[in-house]
C-alpha atoms as a PDB file:
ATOM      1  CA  UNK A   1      72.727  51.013 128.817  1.00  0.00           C
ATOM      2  CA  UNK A   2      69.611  49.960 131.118  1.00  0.00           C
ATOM      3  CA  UNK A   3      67.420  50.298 127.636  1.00  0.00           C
ATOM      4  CA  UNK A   4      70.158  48.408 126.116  1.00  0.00           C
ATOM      5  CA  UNK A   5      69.677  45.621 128.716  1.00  0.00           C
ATOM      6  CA  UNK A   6      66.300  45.741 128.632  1.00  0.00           C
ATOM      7  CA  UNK A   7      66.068  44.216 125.381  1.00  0.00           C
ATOM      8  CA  UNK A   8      67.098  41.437 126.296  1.00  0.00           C
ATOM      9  CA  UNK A   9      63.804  40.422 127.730  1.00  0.00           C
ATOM     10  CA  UNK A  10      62.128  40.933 124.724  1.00  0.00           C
ATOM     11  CA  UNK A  11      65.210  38.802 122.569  1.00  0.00           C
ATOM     12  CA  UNK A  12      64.264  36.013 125.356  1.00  0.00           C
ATOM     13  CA  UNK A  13      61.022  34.497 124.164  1.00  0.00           C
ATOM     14  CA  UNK A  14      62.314  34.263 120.323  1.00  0.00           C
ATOM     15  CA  UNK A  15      65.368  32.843 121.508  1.00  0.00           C
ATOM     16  CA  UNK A  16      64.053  29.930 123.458  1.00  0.00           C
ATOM     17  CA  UNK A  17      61.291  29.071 120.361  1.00  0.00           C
ATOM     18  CA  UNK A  18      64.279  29.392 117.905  1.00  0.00           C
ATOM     19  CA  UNK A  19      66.644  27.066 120.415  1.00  0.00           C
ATOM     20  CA  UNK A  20      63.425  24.538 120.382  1.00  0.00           C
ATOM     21  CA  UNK A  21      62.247  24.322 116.606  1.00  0.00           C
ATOM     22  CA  UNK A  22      66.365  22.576 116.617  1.00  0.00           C
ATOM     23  CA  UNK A  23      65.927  20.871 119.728  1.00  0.00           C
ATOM     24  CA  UNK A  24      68.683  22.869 121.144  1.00  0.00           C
ATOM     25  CA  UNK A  25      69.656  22.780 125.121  1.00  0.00           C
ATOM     26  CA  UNK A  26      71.616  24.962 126.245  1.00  0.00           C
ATOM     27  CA  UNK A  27      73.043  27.127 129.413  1.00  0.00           C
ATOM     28  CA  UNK A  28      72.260  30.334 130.228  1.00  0.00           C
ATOM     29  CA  UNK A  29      74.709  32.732 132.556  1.00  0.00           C
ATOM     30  CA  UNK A  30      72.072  34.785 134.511  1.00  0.00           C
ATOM     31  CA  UNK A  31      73.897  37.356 136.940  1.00  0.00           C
ATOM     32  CA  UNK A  32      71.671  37.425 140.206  1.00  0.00           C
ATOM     33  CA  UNK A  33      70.205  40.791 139.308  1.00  0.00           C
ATOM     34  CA  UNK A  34      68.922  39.651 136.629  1.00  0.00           C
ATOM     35  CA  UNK A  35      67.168  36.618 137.707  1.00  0.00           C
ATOM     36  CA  UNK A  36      65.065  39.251 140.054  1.00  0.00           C
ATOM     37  CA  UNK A  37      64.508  41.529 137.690  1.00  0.00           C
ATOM     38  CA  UNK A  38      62.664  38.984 135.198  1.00  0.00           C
ATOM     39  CA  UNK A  39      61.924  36.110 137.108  1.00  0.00           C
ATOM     40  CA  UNK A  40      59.313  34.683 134.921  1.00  0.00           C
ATOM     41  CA  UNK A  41      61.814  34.840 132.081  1.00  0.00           C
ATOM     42  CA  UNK A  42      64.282  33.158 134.103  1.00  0.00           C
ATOM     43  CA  UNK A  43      62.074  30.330 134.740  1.00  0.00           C
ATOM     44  CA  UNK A  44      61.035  29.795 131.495  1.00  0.00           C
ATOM     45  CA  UNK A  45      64.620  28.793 130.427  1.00  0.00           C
ATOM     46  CA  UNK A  46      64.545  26.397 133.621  1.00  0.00           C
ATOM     47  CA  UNK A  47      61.474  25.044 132.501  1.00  0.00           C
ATOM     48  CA  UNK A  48      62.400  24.465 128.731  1.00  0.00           C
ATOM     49  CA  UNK A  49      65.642  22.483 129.783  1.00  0.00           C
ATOM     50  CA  UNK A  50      68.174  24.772 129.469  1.00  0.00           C
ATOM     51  CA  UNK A  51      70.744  25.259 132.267  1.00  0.00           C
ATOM     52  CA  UNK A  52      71.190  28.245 134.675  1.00  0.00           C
ATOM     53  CA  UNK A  53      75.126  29.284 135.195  1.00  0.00           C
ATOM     54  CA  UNK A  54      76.303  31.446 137.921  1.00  0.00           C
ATOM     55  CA  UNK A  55      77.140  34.890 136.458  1.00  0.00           C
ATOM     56  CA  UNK A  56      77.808  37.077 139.271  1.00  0.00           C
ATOM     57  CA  UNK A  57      75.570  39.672 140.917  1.00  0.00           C
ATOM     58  CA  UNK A  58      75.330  42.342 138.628  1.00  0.00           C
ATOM     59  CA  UNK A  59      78.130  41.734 136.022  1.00  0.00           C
ATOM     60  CA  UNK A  60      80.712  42.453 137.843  1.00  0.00           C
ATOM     61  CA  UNK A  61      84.508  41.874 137.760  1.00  0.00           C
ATOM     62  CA  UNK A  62      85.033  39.841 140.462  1.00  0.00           C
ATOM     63  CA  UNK A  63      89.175  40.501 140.339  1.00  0.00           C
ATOM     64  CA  UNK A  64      88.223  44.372 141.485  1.00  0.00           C
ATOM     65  CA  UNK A  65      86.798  43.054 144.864  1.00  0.00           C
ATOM     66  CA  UNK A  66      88.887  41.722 148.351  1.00  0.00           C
ATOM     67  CA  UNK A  67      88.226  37.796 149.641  1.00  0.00           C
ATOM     68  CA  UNK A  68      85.005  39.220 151.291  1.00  0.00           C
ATOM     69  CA  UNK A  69      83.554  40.931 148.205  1.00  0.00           C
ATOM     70  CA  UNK A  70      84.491  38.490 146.225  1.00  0.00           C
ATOM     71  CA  UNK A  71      82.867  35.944 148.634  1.00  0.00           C
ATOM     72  CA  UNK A  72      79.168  38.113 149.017  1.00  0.00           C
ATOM     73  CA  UNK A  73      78.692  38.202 145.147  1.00  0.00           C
ATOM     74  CA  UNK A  74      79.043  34.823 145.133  1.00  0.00           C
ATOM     75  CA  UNK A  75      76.750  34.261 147.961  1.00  0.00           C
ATOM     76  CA  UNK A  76      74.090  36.964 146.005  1.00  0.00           C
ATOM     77  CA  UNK A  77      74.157  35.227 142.882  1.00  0.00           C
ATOM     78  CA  UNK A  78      73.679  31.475 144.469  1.00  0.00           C
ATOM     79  CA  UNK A  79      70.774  33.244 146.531  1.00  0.00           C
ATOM     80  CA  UNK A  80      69.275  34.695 143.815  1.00  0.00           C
ATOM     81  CA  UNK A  81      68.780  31.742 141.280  1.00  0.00           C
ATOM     82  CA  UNK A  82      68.043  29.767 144.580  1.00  0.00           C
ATOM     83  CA  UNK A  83      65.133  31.819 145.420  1.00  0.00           C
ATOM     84  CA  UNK A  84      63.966  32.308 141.261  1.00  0.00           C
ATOM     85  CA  UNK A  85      63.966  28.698 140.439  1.00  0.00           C
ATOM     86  CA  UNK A  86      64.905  26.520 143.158  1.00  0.00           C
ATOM     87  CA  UNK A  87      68.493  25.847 141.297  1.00  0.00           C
ATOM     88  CA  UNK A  88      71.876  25.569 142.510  1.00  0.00           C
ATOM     89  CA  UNK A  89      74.539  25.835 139.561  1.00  0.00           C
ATOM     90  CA  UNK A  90      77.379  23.458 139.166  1.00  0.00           C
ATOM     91  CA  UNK A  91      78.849  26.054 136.724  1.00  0.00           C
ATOM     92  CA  UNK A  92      80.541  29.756 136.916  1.00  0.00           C
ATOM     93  CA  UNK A  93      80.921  32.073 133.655  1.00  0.00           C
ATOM     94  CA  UNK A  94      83.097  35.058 135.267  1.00  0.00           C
ATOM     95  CA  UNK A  95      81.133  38.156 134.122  1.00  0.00           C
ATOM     96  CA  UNK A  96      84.303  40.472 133.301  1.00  0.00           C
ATOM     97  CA  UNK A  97      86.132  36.513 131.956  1.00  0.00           C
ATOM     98  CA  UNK A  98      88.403  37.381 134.568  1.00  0.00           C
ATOM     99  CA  UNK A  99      89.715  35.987 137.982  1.00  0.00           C
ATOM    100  CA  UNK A 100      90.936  37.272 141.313  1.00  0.00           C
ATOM    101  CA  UNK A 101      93.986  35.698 142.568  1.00  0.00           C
ATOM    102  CA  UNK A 102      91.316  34.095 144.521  1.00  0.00           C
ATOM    103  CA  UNK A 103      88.929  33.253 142.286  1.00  0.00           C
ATOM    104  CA  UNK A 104      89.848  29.076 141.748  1.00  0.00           C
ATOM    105  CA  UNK A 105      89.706  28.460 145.280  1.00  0.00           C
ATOM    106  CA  UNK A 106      86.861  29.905 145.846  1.00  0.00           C
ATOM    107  CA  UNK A 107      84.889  28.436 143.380  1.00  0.00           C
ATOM    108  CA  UNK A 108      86.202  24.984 144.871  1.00  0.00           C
ATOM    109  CA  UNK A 109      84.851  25.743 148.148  1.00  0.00           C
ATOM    110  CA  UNK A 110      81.687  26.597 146.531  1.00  0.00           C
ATOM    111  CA  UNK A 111      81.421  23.337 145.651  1.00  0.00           C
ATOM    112  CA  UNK A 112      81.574  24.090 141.857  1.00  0.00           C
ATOM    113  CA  UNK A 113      81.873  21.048 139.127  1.00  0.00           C
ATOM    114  CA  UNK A 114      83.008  23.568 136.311  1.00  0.00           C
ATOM    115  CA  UNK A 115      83.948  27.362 135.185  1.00  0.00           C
ATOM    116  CA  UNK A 116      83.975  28.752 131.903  1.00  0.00           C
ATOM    117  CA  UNK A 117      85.780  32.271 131.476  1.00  0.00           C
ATOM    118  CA  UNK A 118      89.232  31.480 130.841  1.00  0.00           C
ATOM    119  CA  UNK A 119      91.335  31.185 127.442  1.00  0.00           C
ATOM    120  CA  UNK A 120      93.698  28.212 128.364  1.00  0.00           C
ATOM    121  CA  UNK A 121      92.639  26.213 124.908  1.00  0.00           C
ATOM    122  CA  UNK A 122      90.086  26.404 122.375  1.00  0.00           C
ATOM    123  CA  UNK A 123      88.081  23.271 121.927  1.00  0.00           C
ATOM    124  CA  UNK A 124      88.937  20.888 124.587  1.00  0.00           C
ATOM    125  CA  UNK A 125      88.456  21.255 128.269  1.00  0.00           C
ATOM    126  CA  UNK A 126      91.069  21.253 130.788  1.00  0.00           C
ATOM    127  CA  UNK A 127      91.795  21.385 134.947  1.00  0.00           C
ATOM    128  CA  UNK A 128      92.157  24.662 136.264  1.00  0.00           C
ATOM    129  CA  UNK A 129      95.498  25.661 138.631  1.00  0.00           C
ATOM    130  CA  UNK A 130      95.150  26.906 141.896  1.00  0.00           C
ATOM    131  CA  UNK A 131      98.014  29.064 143.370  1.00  0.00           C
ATOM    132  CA  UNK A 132      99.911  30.244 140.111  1.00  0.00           C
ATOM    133  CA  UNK A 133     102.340  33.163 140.534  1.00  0.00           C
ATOM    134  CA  UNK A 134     103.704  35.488 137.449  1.00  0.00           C
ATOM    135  CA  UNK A 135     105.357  38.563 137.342  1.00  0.00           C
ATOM    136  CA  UNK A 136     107.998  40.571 134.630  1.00  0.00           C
ATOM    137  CA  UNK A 137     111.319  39.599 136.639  1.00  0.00           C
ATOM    138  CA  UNK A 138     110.975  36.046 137.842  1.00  0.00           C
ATOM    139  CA  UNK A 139     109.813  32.895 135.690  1.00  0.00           C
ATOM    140  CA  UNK A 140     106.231  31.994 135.834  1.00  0.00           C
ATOM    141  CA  UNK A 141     104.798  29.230 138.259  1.00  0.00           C
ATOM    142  CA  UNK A 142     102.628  27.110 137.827  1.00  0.00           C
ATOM    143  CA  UNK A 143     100.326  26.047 140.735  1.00  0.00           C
ATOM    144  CA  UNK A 144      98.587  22.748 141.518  1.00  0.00           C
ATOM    145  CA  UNK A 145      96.010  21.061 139.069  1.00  0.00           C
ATOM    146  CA  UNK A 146      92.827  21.024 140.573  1.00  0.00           C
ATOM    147  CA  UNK A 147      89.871  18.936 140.037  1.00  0.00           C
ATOM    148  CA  UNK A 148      87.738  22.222 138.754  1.00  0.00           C
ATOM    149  CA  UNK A 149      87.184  21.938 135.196  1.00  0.00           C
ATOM    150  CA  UNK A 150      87.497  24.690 132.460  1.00  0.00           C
ATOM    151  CA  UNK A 151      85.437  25.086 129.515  1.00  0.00           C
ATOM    152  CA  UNK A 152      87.139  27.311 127.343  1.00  0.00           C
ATOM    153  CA  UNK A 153      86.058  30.458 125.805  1.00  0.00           C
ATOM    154  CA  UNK A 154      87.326  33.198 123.524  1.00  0.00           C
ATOM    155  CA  UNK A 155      86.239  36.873 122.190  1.00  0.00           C
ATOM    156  CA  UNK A 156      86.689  35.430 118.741  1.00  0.00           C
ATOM    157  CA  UNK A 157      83.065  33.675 119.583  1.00  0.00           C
ATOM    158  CA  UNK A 158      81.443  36.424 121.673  1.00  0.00           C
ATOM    159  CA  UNK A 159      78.519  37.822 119.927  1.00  0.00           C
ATOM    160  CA  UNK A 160      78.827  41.528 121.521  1.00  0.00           C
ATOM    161  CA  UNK A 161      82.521  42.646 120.156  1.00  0.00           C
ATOM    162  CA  UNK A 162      81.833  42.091 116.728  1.00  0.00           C
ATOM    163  CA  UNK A 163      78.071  43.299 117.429  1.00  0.00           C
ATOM    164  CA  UNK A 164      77.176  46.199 119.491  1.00  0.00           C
ATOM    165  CA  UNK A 165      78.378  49.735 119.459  1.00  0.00           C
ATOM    166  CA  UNK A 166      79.424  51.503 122.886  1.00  0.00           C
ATOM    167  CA  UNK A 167      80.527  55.275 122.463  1.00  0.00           C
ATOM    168  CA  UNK A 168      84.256  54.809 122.672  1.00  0.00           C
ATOM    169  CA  UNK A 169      84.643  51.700 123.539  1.00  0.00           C
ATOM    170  CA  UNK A 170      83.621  49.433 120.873  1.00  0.00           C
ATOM    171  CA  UNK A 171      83.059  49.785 117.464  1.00  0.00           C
ATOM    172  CA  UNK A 172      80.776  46.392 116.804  1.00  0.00           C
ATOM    173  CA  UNK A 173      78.332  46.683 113.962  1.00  0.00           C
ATOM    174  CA  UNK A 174      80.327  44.141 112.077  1.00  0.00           C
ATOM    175  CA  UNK A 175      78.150  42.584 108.946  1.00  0.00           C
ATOM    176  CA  UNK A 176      76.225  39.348 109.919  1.00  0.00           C
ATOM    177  CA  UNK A 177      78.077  37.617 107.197  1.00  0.00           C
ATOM    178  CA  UNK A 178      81.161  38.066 108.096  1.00  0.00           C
ATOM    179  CA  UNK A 179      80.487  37.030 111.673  1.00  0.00           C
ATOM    180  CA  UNK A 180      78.883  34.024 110.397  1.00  0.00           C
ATOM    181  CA  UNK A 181      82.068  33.145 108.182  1.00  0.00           C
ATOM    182  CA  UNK A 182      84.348  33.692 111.149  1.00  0.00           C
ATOM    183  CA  UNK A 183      82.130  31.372 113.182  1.00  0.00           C
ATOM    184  CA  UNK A 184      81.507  28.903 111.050  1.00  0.00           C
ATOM    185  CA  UNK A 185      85.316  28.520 110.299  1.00  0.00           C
ATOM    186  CA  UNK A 186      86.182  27.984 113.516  1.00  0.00           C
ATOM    187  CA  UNK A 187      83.778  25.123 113.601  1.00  0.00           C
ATOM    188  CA  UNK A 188      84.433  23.501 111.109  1.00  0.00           C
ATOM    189  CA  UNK A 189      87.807  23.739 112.212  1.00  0.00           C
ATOM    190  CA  UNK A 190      87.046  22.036 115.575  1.00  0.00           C
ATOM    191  CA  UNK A 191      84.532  19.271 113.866  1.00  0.00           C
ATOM    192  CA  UNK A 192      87.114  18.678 111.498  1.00  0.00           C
ATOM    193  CA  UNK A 193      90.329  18.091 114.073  1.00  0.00           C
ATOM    194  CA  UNK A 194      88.821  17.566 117.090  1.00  0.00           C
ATOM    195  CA  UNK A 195      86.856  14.551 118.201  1.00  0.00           C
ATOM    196  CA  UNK A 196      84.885  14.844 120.956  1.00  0.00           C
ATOM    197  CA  UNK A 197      85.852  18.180 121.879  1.00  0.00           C
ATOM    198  CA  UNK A 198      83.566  21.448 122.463  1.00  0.00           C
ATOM    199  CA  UNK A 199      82.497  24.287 120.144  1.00  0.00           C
ATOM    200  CA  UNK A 200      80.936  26.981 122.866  1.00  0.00           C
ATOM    201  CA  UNK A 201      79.506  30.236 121.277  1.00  0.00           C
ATOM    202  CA  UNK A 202      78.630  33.070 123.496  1.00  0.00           C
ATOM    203  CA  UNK A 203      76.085  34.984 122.764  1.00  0.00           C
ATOM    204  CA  UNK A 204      73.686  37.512 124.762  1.00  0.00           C
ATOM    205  CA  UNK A 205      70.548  37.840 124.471  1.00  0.00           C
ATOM    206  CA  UNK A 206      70.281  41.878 123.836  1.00  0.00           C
ATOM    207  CA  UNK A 207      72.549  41.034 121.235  1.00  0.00           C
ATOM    208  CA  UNK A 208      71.746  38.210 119.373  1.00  0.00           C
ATOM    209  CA  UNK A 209      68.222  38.567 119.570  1.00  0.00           C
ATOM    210  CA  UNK A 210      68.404  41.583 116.788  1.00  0.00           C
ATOM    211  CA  UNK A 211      66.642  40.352 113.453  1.00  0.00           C
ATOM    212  CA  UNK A 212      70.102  39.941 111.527  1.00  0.00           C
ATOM    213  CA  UNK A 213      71.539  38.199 114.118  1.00  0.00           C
ATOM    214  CA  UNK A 214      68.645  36.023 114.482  1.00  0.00           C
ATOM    215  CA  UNK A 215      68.548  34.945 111.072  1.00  0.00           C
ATOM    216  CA  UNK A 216      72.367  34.292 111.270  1.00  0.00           C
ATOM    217  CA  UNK A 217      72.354  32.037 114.428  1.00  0.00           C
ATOM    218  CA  UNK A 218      69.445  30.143 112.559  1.00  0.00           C
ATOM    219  CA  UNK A 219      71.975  29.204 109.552  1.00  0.00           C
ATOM    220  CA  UNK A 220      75.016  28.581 111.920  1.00  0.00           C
ATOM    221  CA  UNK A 221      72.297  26.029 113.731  1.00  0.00           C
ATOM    222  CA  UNK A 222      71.229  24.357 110.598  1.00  0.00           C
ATOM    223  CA  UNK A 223      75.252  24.391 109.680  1.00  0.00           C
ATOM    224  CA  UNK A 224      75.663  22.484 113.206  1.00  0.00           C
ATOM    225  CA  UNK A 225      72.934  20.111 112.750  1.00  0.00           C
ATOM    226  CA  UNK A 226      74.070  19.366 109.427  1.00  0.00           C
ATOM    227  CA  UNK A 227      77.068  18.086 110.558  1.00  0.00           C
ATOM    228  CA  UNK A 228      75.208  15.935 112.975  1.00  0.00           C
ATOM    229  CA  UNK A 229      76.420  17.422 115.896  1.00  0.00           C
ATOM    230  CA  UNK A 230      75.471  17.047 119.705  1.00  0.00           C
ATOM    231  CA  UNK A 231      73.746  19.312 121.375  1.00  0.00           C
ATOM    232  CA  UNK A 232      74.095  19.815 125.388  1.00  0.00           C
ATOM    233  CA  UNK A 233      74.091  21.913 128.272  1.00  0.00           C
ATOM    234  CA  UNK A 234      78.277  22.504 129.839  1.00  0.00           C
ATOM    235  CA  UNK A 235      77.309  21.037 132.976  1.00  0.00           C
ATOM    236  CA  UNK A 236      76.187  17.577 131.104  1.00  0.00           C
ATOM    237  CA  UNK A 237      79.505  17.890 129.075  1.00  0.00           C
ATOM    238  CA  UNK A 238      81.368  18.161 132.258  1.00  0.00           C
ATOM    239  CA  UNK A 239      80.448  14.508 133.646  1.00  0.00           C
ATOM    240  CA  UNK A 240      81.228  12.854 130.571  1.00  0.00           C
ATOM    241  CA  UNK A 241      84.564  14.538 129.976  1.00  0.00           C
ATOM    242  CA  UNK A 242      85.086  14.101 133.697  1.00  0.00           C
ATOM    243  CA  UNK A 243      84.536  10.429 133.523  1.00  0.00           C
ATOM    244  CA  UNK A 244      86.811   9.825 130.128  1.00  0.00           C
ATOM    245  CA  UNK A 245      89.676  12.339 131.573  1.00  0.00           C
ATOM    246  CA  UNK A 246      90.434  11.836 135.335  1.00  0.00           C
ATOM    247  CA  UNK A 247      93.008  14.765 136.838  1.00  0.00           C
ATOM    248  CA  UNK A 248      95.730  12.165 137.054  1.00  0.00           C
ATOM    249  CA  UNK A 249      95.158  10.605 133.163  1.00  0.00           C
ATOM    250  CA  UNK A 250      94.670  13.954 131.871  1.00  0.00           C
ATOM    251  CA  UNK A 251      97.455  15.707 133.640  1.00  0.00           C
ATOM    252  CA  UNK A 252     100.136  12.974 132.706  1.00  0.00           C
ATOM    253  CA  UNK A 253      98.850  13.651 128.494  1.00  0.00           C
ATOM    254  CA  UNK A 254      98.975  17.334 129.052  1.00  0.00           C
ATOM    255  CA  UNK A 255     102.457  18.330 130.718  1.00  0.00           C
ATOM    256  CA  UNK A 256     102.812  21.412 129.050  1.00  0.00           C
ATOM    257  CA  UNK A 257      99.079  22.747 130.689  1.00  0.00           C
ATOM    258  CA  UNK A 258     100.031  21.436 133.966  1.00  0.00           C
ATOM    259  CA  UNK A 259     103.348  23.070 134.317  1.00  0.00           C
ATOM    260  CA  UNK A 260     105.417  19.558 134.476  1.00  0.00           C
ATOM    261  CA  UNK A 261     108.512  20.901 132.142  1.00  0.00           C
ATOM    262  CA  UNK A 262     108.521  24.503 133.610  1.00  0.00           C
ATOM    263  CA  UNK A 263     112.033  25.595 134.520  1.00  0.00           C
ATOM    264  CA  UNK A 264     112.303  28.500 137.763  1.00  0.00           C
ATOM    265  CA  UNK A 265     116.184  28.837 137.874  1.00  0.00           C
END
């Protein structure tokens, strides 16, 4: 698994030079262990315009940890990209894509603009709840709309379930091809129906940065900039959708994702 990981920093360098032949910036979820362990690879992607996310510590689940846990990987992974490159991210990616019951306030108070680990929708944002309670006997509740944004994501468009083998875990090695169709589906799904909305692929660098996968993100690129579209960190996404879609607007077009019409007899 460290080998595994390792990789990654040799993907890195092809990565960025295939992400700049298209003109392509993006963000980059760097857990804070990882920022120290390659530091000049870190800054690189700072340097070529690409956006650092907070990722955690060490790719962690931050639901297995209490308030204070919780609380000091935060605090790790904020020091660590602080100390690398002098950056403070307005964004969280969840390293496990999954929350405490804590998780939403926390990244409030942390003065976050934006997360992007949850399911909640496919290609539009939405506002995040804070305080929702569910259980097997009582109806569900929804809590309060917040002002955090979400930026959806989905294991449909994760490179490393339909890539890489783990003993017993994971069967991966899926053909290029028919990751490629799968992708490119879904996006033209998205360009097709909806305007102005976001396509976000995730992808790792240990994992796409194998030869077959290379050659694959370089045709779903071309397929992108074909279709003229726009290219942009989340964070940058955030303000303008922010601006177009404030809580109060957005809320009163969305009842159903606020919780408006929810019955608790």
């Amino acid at each position: 698994m460290i080998s595994r990981g390792q990789f990654g920093a040799v993907a890195m360098p092809r990565i960025l030079d295939l992400l700049d032949r298209y003109q392509v910036r993006s963000s980059f979820a760097v857990p804070g262990h990882t920022a120290y362990a390659y530091p000049r690879l870190v800054k690189e992607i700072h340097d070529r315009g690409h956006e650092l996310v907070h990722h955690g510590w060490v790719h962690e689940n931050p639901a297995d940890f209490d308030e204070a846990g919780e609380r000091n990987l935060l605090d790790r992974g904020l020091e660590a990209l602080q100390q690398v490159v002098g950056v403070r991210p307005t964004g969280y990616r969840s390293p496990a894509w999954d929350f405490s019951e804590r998780t939403v306030d926390l990244l409030i108070e942390y003065g976050f603009d934006y997360d992007s680990s949850c399911m909640g929708h496919d290609f539009y944002p939405y506002y995040l709840r804070s305080g929702d309670q569910w259980s097997t006997d009582t109806a569900y509740h929804f809590g309060t709309v917040t002002d955090l944004v979400e930026l959806p994501v989905t294991w449909g468009l994760d490179d490393f379930p339909v890539s890489e083998f783990v003993m017993g875990l994971n069967e991966g090695l899926k053909a290029p091809s028919a990751v490629e169709e799968m992708w490119r589906d879904d996006f033209d799904y998205a360009h097709a129906n909806c305007p102005g909305g976001l396509f976000s692929l995730t992808l790792h660098p240990q994992t796409i940065g194998r030869g077959n996968r290379m050659l694959m993100l370089e045709r779903l690129i071309q397929h992108f900039v074909d279709k003229q579209s726009k290219f942009e960190p989340m964070g940058e996404y955030v303000e303008r959708w922010k601006q177009a879609n404030p809580v109060d607007a957005w809320k009163k077009a969305n009842p159903d994702l606020s919780g408006e019409f929810a019955i608790e007899p």
